[in-house]
C-alpha atoms as a PDB file:
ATOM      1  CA  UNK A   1      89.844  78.820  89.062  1.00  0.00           C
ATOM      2  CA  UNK A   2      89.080  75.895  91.648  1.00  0.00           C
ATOM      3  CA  UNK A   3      91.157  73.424  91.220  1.00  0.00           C
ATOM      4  CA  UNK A   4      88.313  70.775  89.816  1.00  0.00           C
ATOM      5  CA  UNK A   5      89.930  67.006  91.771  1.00  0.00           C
ATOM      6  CA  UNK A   6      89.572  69.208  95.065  1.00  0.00           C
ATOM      7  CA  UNK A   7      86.257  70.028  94.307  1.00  0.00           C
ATOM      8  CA  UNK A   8      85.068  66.641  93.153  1.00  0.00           C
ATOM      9  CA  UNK A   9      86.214  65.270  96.139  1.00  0.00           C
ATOM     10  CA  UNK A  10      84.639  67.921  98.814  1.00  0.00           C
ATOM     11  CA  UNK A  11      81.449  66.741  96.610  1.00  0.00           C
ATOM     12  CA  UNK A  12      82.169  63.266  97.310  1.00  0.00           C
ATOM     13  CA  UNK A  13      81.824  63.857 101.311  1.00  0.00           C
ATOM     14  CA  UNK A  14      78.607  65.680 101.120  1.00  0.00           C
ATOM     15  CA  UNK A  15      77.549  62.508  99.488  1.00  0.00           C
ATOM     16  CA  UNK A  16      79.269  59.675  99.096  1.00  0.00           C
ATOM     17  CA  UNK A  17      76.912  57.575  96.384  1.00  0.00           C
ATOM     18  CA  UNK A  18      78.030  60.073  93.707  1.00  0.00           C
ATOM     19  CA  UNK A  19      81.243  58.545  94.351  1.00  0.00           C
ATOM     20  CA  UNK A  20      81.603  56.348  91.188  1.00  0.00           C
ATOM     21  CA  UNK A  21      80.069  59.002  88.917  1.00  0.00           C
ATOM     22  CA  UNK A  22      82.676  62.043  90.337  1.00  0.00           C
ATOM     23  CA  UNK A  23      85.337  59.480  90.370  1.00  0.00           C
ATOM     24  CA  UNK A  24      85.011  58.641  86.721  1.00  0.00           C
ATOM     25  CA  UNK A  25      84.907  62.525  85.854  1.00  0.00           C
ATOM     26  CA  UNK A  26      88.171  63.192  87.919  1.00  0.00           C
ATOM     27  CA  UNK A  27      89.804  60.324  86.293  1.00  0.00           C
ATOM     28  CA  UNK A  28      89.185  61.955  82.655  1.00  0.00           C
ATOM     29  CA  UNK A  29      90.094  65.291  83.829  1.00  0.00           C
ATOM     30  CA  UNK A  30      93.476  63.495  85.260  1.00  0.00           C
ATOM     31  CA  UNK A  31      94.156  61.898  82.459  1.00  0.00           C
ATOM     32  CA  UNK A  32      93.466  64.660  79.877  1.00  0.00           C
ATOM     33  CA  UNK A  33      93.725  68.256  82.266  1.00  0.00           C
ATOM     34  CA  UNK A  34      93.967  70.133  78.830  1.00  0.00           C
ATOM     35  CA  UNK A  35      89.867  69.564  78.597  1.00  0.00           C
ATOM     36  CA  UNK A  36      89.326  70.907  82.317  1.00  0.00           C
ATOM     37  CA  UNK A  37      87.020  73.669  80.896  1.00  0.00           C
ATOM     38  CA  UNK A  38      85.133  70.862  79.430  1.00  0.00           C
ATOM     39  CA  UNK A  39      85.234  68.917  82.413  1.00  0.00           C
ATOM     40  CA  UNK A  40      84.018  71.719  84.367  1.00  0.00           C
ATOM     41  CA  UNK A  41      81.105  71.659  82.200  1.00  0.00           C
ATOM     42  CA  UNK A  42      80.761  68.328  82.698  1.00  0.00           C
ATOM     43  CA  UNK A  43      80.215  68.333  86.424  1.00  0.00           C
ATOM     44  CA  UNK A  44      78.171  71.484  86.391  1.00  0.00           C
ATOM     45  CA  UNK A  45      75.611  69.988  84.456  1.00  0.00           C
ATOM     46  CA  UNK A  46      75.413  66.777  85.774  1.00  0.00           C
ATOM     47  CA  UNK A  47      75.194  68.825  89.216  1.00  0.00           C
ATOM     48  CA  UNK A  48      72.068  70.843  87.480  1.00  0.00           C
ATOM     49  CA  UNK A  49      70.459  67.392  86.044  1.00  0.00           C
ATOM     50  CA  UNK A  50      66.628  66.575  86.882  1.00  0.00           C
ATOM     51  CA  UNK A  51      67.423  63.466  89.630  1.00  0.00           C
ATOM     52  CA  UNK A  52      69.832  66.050  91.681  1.00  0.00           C
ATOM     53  CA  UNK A  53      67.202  69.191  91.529  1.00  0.00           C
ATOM     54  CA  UNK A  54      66.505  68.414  94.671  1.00  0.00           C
ATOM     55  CA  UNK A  55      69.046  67.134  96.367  1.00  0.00           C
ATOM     56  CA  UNK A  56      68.777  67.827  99.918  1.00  0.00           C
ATOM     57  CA  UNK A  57      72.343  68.861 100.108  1.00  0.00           C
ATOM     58  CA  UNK A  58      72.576  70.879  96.842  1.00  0.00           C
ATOM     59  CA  UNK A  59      72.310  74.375  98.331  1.00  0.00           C
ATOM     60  CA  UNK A  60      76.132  73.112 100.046  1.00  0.00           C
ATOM     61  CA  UNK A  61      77.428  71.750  96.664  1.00  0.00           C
ATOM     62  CA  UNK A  62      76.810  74.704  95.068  1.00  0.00           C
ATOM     63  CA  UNK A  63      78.713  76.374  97.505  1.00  0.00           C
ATOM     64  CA  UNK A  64      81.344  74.108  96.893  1.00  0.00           C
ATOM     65  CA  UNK A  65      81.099  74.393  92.965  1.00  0.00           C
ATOM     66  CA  UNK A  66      80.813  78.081  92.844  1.00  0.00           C
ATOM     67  CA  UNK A  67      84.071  79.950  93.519  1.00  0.00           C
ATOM     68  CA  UNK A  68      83.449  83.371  96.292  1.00  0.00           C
ATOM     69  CA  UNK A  69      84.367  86.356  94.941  1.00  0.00           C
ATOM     70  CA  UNK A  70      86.815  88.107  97.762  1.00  0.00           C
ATOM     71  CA  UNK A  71      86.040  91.773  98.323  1.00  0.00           C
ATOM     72  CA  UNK A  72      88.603  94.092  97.035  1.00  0.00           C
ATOM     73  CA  UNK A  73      91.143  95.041  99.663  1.00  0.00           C
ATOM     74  CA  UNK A  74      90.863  98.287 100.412  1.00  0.00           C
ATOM     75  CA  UNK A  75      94.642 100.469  99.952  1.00  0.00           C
ATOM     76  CA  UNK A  76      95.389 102.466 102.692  1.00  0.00           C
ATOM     77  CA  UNK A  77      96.630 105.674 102.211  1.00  0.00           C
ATOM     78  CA  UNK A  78      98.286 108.753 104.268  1.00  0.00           C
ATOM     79  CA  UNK A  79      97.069 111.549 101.709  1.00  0.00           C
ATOM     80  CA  UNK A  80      94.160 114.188 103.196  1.00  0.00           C
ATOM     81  CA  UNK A  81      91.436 115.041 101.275  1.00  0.00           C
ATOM     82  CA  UNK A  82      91.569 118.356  99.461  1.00  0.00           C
ATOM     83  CA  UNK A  83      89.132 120.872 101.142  1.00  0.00           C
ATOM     84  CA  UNK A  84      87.482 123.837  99.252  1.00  0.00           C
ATOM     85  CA  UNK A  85      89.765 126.326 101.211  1.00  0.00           C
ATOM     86  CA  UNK A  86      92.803 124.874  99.527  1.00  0.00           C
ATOM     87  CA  UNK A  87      95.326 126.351  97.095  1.00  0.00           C
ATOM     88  CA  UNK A  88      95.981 123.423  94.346  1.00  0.00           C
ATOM     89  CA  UNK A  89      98.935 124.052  92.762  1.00  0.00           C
ATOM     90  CA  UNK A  90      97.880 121.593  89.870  1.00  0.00           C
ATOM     91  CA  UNK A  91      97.205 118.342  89.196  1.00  0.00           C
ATOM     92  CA  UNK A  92      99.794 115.791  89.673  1.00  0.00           C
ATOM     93  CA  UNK A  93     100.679 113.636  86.577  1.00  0.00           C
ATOM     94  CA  UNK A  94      99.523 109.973  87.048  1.00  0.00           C
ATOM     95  CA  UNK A  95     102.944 108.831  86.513  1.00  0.00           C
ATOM     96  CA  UNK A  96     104.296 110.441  89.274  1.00  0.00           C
ATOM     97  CA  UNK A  97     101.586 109.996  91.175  1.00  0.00           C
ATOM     98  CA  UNK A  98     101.526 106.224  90.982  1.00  0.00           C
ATOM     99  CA  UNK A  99     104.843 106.417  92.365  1.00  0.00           C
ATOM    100  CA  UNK A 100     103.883 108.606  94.564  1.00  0.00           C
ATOM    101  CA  UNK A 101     101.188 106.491  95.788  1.00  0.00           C
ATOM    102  CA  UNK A 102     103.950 103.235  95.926  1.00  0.00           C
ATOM    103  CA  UNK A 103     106.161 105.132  98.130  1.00  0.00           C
ATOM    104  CA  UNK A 104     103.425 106.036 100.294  1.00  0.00           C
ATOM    105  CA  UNK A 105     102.195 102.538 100.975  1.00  0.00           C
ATOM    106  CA  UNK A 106     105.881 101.485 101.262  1.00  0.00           C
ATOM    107  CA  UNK A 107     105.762 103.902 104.376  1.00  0.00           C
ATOM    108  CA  UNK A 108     102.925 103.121 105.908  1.00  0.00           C
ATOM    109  CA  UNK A 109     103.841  99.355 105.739  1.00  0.00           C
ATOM    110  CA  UNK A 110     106.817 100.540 107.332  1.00  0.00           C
ATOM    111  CA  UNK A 111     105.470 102.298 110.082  1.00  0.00           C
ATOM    112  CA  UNK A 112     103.610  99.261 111.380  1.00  0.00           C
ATOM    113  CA  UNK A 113     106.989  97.557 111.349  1.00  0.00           C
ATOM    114  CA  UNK A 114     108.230 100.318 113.510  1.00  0.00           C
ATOM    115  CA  UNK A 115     105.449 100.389 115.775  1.00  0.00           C
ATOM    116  CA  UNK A 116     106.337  96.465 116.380  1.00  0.00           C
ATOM    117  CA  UNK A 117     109.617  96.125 116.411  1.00  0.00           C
ATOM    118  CA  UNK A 118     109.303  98.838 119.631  1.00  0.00           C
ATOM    119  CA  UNK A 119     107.152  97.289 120.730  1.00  0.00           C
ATOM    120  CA  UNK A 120     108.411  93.837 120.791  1.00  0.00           C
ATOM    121  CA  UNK A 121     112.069  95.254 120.972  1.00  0.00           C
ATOM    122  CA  UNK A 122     113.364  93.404 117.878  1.00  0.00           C
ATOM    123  CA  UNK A 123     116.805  94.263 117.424  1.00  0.00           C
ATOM    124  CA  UNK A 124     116.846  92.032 113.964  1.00  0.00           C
ATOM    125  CA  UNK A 125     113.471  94.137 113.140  1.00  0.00           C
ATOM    126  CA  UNK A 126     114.112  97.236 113.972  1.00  0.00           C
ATOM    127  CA  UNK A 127     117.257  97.282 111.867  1.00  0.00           C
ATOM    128  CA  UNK A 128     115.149  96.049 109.025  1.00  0.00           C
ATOM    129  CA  UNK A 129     112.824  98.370 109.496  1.00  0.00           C
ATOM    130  CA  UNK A 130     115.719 101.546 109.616  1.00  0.00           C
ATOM    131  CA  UNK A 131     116.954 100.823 106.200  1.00  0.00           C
ATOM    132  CA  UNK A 132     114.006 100.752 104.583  1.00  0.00           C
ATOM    133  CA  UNK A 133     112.982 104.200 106.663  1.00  0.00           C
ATOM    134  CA  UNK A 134     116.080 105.579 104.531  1.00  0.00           C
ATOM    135  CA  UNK A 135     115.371 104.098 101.180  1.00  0.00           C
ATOM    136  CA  UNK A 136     111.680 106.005 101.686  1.00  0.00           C
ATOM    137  CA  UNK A 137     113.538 108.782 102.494  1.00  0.00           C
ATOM    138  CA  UNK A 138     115.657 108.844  99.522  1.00  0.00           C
ATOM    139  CA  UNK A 139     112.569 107.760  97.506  1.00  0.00           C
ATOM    140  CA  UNK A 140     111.147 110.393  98.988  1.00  0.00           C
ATOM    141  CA  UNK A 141     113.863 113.098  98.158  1.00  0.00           C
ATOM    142  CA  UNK A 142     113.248 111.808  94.532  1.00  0.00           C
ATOM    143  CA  UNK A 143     109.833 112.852  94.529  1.00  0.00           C
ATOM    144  CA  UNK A 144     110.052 115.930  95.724  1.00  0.00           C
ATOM    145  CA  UNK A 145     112.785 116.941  93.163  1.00  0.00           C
ATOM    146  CA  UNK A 146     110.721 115.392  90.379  1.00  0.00           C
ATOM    147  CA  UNK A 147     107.661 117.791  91.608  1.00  0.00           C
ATOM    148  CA  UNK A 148     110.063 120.607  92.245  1.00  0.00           C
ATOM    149  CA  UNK A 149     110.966 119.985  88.761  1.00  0.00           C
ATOM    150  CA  UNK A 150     107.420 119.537  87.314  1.00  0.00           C
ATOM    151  CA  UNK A 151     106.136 122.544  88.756  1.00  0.00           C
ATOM    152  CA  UNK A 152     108.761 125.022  88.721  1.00  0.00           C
ATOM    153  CA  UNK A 153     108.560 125.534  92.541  1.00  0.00           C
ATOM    154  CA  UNK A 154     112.521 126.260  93.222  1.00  0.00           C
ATOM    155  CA  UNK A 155     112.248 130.116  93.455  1.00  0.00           C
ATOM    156  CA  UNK A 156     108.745 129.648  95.569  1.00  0.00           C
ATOM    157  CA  UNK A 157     109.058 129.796  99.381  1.00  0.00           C
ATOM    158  CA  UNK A 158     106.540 127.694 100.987  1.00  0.00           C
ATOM    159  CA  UNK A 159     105.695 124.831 101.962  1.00  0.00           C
ATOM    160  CA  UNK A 160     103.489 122.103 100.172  1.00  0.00           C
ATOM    161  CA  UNK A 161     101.615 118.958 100.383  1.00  0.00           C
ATOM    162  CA  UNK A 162     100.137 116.088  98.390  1.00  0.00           C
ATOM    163  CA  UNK A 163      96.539 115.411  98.851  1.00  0.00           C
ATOM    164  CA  UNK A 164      94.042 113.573  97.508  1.00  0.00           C
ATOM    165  CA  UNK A 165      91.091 115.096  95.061  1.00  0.00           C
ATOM    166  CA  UNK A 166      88.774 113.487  92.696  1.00  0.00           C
ATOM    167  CA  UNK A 167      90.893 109.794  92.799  1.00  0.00           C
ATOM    168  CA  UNK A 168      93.697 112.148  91.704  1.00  0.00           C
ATOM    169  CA  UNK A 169      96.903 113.562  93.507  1.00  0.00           C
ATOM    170  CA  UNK A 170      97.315 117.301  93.853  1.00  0.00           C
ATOM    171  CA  UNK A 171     100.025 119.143  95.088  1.00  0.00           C
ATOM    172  CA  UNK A 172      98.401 121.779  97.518  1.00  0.00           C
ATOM    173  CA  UNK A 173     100.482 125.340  98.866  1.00  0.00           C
ATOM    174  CA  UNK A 174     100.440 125.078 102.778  1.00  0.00           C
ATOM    175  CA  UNK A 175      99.191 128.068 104.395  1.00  0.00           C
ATOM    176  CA  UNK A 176     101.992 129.123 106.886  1.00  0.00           C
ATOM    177  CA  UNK A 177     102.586 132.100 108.988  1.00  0.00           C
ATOM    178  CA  UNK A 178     105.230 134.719 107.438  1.00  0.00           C
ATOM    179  CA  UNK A 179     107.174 134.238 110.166  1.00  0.00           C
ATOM    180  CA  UNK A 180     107.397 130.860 109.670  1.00  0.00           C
ATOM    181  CA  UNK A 181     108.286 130.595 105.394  1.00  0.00           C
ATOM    182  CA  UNK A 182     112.097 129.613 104.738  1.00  0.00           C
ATOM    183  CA  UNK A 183     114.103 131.131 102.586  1.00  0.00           C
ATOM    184  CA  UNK A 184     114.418 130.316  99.475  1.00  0.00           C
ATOM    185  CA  UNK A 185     116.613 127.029  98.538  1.00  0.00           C
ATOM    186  CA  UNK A 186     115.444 125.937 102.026  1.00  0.00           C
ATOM    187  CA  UNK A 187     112.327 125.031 101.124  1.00  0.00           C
ATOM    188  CA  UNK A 188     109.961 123.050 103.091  1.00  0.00           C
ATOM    189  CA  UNK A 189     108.102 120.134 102.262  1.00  0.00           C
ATOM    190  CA  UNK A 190     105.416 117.652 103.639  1.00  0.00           C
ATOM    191  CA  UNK A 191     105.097 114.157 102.649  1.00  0.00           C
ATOM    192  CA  UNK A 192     104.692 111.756 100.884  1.00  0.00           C
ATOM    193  CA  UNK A 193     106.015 108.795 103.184  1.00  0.00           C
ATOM    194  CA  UNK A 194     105.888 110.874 106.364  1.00  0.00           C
ATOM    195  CA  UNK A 195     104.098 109.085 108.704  1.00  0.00           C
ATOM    196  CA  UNK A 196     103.073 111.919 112.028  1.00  0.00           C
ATOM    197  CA  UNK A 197     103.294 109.474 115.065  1.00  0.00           C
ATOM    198  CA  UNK A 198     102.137 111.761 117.743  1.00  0.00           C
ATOM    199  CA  UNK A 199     100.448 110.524 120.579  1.00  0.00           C
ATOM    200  CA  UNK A 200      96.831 110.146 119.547  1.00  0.00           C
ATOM    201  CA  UNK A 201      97.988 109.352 115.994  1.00  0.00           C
ATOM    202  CA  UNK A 202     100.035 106.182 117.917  1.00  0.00           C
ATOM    203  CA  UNK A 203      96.874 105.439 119.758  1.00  0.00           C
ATOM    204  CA  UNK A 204      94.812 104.923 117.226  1.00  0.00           C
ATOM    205  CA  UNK A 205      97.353 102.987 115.090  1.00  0.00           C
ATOM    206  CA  UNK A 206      97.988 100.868 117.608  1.00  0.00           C
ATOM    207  CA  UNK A 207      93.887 100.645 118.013  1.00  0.00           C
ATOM    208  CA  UNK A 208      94.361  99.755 114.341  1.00  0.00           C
ATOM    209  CA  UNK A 209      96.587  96.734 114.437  1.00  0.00           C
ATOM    210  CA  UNK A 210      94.680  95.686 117.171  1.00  0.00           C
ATOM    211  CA  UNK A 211      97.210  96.216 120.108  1.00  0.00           C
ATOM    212  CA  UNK A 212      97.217  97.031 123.498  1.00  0.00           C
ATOM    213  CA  UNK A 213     100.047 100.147 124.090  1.00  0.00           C
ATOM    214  CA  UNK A 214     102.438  99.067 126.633  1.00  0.00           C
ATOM    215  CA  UNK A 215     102.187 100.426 130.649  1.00  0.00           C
ATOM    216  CA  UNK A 216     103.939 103.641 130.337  1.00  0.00           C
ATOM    217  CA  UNK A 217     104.190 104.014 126.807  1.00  0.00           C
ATOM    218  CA  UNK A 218     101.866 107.121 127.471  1.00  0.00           C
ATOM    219  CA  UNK A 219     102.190 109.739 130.472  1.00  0.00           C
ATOM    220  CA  UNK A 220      99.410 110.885 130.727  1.00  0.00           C
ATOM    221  CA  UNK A 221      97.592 107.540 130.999  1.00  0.00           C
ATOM    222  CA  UNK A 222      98.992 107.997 135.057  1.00  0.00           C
ATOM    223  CA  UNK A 223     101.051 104.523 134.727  1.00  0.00           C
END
């Protein structure tokens, strides 16, 4: 909620011969602030009586009066979609998933701290930013056990991932050559809080925070 002295006096400027009539309002609301809902009223309908219909500034104290509703930030995630041609596993249990989905925006808030404290060669930063990349991984570890756990995959060798179907979290079998599948006990798994920082994926983060990459951060740019 607006806080309603603020208000009365941005009303005030717009025009100054309510003055005496706001002023008396704000005084009440001062003096008792445990009637500000009726207060509220208060203004609001002496804003909406007949003599200020048609105010020539009203369209601008509404704006003032009414509070703007901020769009919902959008949270960014790391996890690919699940495509028809993949093998879910199962469904991931909201519990774990919500920490799941913590750890992974732990990471990714991480791995703009990376990208800046390289770039702006932040000792202080950078140290920061390598403890946390440890607590992720041992978050990370966690997870992984907990899913190991959930879905009985310590005799399975392959490799797995987390993605994203329906608003839910599934846990999806990687297809891998033969050649390629550890042993079992060794198994191999991808994400959550790994971040792949190739070179296009650097390019366009970088293109996402807004940043120019340094000259000769790239070879192949021919800097």
């Amino acid at each position: 909620m607006k806080n309603l002295g603020q208000t009365i006096d941005r009303l005030i400027k717009v025009d100054p011969t309510l003055e005496e009539r706001l002023t008396a309002l704000k005084n009440k609301w001062k003096r008792w602030p445990t009637k500000t809902l009726t207060y509220w009223q208060e203004l609001v309908d002496f804003l909406n009586s007949a003599s200020l219909l048609d105010h020539p500034a009203r369209e601008k104290m509404r704006e003032i009066v009414v509070a703007k509703r901020k769009p919902p930030r959008q949270q960014l995630s790391s996890f690919d979609l699940a495509t028809p041609n993949d093998k879910v596993v199962g469904v991931i249990p909201e519990n774990i998933a919500d920490t799941i989905r913590r750890n992974d925006r732990q990471a990714i808030a991480v791995a703009k701290l990376h990208v800046e404290a390289n770039m702006t060669r932040n000792i202080e930063l950078g140290a920061e930013v390598a403890r946390k990349e440890l607590i992720i991984e041992l978050n990370t570890k966690k997870i992984w056990l907990t899913l190991k756990d959930q879905f009985q995959l310590w005799v399975k060798p392959q490799a797995y991932s987390i993605k994203k179907k329906d608003n839910m979290l599934v846990l999806v079998e990687q297809n891998i050559p033969a050649h390629q599948i550890v042993p079992a006990g060794q198994t191999q798994f991808l994400g959550p809080g790994i971040v792949k920082m190739d070179q296009n994926t650097l390019r366009q983060f970088l293109g996402f925070l807004g940043l120019e990459p340094p000259s000769g951060m790239f070879p192949d740019d021919g800097q």
